[in-house]
Protein backbone atom coordinates (compact mmCIF):
# COMPACT_ATOMS: atom_id res chain seq x y z
CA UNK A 1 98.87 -104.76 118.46
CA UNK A 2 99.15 -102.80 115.14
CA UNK A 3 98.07 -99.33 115.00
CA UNK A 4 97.69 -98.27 111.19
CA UNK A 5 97.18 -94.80 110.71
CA UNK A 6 95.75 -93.70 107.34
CA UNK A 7 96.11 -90.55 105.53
CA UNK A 8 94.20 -89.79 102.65
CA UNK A 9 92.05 -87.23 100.87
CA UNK A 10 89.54 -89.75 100.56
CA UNK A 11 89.36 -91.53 104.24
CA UNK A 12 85.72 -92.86 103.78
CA UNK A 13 87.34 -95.69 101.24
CA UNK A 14 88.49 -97.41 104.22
CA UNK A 15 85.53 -97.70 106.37
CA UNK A 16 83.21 -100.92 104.52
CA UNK A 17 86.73 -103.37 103.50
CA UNK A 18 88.45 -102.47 107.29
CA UNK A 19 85.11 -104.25 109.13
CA UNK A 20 84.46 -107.62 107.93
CA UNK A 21 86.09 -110.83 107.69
CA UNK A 22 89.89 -111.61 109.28
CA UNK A 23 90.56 -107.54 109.83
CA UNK A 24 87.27 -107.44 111.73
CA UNK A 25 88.07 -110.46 113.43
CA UNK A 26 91.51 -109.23 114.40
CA UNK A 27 90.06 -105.73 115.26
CA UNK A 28 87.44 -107.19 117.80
CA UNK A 29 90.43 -109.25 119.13
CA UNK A 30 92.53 -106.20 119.93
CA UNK A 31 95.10 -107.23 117.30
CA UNK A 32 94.71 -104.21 115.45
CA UNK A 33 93.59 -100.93 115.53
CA UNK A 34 92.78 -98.22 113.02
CA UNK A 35 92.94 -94.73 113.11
CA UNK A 36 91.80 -92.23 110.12
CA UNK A 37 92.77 -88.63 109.05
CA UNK A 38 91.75 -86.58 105.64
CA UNK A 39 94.63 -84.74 104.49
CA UNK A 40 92.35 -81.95 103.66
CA UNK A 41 91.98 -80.85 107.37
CA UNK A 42 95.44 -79.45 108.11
CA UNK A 43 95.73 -77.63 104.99
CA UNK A 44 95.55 -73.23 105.08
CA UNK A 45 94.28 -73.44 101.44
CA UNK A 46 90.78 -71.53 102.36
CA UNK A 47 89.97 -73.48 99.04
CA UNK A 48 91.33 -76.85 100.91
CA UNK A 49 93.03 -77.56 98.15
CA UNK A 50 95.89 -79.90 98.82
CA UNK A 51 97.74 -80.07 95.16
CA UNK A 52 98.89 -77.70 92.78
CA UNK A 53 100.56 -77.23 89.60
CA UNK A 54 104.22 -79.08 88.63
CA UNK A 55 107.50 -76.90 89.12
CA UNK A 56 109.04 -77.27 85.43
CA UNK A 57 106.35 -78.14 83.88
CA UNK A 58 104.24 -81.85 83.32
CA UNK A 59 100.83 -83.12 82.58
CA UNK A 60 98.47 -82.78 86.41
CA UNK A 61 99.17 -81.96 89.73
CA UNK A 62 101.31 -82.80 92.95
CA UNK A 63 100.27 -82.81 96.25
CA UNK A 64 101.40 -80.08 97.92
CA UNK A 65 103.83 -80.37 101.34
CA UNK A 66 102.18 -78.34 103.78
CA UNK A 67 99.21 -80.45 104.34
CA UNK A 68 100.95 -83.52 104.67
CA UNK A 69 103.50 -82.03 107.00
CA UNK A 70 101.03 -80.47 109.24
CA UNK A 71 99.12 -83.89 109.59
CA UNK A 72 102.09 -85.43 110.43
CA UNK A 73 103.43 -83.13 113.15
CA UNK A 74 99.77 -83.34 114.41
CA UNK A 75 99.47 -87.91 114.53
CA UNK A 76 103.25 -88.05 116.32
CA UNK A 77 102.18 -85.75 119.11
CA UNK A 78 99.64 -87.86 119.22
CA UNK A 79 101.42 -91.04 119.12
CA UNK A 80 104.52 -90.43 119.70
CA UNK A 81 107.66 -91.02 116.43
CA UNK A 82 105.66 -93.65 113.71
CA UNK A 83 107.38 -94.93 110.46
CA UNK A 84 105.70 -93.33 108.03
CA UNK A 85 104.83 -95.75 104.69
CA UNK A 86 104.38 -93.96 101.20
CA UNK A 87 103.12 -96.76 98.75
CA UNK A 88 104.77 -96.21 95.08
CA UNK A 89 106.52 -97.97 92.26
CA UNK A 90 109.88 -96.51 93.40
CA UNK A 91 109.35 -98.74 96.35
CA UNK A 92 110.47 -102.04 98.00
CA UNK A 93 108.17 -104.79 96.40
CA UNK A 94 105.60 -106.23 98.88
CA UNK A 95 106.86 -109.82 99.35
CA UNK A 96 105.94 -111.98 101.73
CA UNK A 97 108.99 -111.54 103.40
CA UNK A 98 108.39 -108.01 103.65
CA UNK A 99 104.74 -108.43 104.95
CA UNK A 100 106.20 -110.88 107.95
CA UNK A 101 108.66 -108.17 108.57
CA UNK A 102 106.28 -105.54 109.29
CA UNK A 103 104.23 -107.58 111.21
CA UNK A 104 106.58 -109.08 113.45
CA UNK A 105 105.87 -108.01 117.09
CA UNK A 106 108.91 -108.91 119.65
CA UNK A 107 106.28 -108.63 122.30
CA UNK A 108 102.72 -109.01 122.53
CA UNK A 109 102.10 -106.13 124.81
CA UNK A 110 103.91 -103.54 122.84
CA UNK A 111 102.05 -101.39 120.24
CA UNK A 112 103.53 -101.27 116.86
CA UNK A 113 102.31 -98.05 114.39
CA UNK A 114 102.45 -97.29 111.02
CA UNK A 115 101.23 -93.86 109.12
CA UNK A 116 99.88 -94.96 106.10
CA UNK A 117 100.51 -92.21 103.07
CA UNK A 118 97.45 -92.39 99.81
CA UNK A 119 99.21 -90.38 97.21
CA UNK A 120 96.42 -88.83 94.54
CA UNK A 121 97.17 -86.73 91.36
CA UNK A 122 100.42 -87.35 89.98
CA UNK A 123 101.98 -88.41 93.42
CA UNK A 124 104.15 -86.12 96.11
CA UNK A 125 105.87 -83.26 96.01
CA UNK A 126 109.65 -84.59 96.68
CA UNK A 127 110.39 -82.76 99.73
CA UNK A 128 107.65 -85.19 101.64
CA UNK A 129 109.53 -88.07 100.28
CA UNK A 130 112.89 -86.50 101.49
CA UNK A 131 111.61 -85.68 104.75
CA UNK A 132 108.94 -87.50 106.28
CA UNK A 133 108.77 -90.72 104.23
CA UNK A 134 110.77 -93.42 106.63
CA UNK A 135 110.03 -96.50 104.01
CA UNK A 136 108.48 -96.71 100.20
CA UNK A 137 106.38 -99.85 98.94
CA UNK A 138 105.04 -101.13 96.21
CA UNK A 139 102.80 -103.45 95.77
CA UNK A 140 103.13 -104.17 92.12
CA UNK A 141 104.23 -102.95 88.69
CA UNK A 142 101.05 -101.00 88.04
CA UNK A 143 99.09 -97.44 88.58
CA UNK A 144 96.25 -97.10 90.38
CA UNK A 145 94.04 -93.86 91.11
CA UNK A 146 95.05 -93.37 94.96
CA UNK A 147 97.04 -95.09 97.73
CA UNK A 148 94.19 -95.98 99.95
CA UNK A 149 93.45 -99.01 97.08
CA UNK A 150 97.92 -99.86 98.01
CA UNK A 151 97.06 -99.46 101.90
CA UNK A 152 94.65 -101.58 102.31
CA UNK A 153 96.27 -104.28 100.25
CA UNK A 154 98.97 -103.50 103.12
CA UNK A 155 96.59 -103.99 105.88
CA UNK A 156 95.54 -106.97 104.51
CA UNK A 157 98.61 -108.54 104.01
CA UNK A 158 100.00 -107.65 107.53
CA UNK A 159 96.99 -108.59 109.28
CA UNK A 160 96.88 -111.87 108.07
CA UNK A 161 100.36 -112.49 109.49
CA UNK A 162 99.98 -110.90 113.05
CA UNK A 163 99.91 -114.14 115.59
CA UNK A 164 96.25 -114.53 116.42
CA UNK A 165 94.63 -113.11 113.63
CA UNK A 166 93.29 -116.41 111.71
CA UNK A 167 91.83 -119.00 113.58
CA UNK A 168 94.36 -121.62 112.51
CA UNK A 169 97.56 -120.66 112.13
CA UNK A 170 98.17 -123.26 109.94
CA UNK A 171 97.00 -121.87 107.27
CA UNK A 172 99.42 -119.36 106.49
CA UNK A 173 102.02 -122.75 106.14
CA UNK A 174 101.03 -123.52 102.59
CA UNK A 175 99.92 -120.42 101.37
CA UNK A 176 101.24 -118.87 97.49
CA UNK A 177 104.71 -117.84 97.46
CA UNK A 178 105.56 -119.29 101.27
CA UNK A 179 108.75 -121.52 100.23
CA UNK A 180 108.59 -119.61 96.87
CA UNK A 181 106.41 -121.59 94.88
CA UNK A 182 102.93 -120.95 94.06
CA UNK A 183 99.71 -122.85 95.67
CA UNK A 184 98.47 -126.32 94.56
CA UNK A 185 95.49 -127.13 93.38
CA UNK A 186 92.89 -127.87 96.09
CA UNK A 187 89.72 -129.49 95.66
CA UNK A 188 86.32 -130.74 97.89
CA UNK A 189 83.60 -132.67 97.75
CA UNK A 190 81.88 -134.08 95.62
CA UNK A 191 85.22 -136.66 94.40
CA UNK A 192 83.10 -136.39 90.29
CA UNK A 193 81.07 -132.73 89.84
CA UNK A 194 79.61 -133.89 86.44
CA UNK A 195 82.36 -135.54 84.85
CA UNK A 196 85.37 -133.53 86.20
CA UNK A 197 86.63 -135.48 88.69
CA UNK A 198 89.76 -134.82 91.79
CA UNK A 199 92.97 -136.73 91.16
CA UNK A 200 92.78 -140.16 92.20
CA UNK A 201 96.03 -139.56 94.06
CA UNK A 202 94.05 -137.32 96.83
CA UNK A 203 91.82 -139.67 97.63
CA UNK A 204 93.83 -142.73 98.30
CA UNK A 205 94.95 -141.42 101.89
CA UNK A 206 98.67 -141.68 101.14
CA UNK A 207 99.84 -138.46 102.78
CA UNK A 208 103.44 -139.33 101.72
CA UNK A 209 102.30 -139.38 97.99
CA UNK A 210 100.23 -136.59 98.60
CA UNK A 211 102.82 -134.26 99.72
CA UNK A 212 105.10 -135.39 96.89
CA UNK A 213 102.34 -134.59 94.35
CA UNK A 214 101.42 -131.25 95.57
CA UNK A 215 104.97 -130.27 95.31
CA UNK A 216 105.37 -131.18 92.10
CA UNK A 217 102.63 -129.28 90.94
CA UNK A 218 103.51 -126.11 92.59
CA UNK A 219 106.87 -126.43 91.16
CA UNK A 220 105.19 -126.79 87.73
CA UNK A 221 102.83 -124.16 88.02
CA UNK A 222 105.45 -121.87 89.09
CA UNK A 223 107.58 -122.77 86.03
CA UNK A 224 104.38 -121.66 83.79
CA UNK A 225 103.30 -118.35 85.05
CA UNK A 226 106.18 -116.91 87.61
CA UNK A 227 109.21 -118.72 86.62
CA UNK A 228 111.21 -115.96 88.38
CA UNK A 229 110.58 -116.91 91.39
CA UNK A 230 112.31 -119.68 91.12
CA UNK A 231 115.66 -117.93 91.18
CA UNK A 232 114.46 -117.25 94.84
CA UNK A 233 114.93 -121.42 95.77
């Protein structure tokens, strides 16, 4: 199983996309489990704030350390020592490499947990980087409002990868990016949908050609839009 542990100013984001489809499915099969704690309950502020103005000077806020440090202290004597995820451009990018390293589970019957950090404002002050952050993430060249929108694109990801979780595990095999190369085009019924018809080549039962086709095209569709992963082949 996968315990992930969110913490977040805003904890209610996770509650609707956590309970439906495959993370539902793996929840009600014990795969994974969720735990959720607002940020704003372990701070002294009798304002609860949790940010404050930037040392030096700088347009908006950081979130301050005590907060975060308190929580902390308070989920490991819960659960014991957790690597604790901060999700950030400064971070390892999200590959699919990385997602099948964090879900990897050397036994079944061992519990694996992860504190998930949702940075607001303009991010962390540095000292919770320095001291409690074990790993940093990113999930893409972009800025969004909050890291709850970074961990559950996490969740997702891992989910998806921990033995179990989809019905057929083949489907993971040909997935976007697996070998490097982006998905082929996939079609089903009807063969003609008002003119635009599948490629012959699909239909003729020749798995051999088949295989050799789809190939090709993810090799040419990778060329077109993410030619840089093909440095990774």
């Amino acid at each position: 199983m996968i315990h992930f542990i969110t913490l977040s100013i805003f904890p209610q984001i996770f509650e609707s996309p956590l309970n439906y489809s495959i993370i539902k499915r793996a929840k009600d099969k014990g795969l994974v489990k969720f735990s959720h704690y607002n940020i704003r309950d372990f701070t002294t502020n009798k304002h609860k704030n949790v940010d404050d103005a930037i040392y030096g000077g700088g347009a908006g806020q950081l979130m301050t350390p005590q907060p975060i440090f308190d929580a902390v202290k308070y989920i490991k004597q819960e659960y014991g020592d957790i690597k604790l995820i901060f999700f950030t451009p400064k971070g390892r990018r999200l590959t699919t490499n990385l997602v099948k390293e964090f879900a990897y589970l050397p036994d079944n019957n061992i519990t694996k947990r992860f504190i998930l950090l949702s940075g607001r404002y303009e991010g962390i002050d540095n000292r919770i980087r320095e001291y409690l952050v074990d790993e940093e993430v990113s999930i893409g060249d972009y800025i969004l409002s909050g890291g709850e929108f970074a961990s559950l694109i996490f969740i997702d990801t891992v989910t998806r990868y921990i033995e179990g979780a989809l019905g057929n595990k083949e489907s993971l095999k040909d997935e976007s990016f697996n070998d490097s190369l982006l998905e082929y085009p996939q079609y089903t019924r009807p063969a003609n949908f008002r003119g635009m018809k599948v490629p012959e080549i699909l239909l003729n039962g020749n798995h051999k050609k088949i295989k050799e086709w789809q190939i090709q095209k993810q090799i040419e569709i990778t060329k077109k839009v993410r030619r840089d992963l093909l440095g990774e082949i």
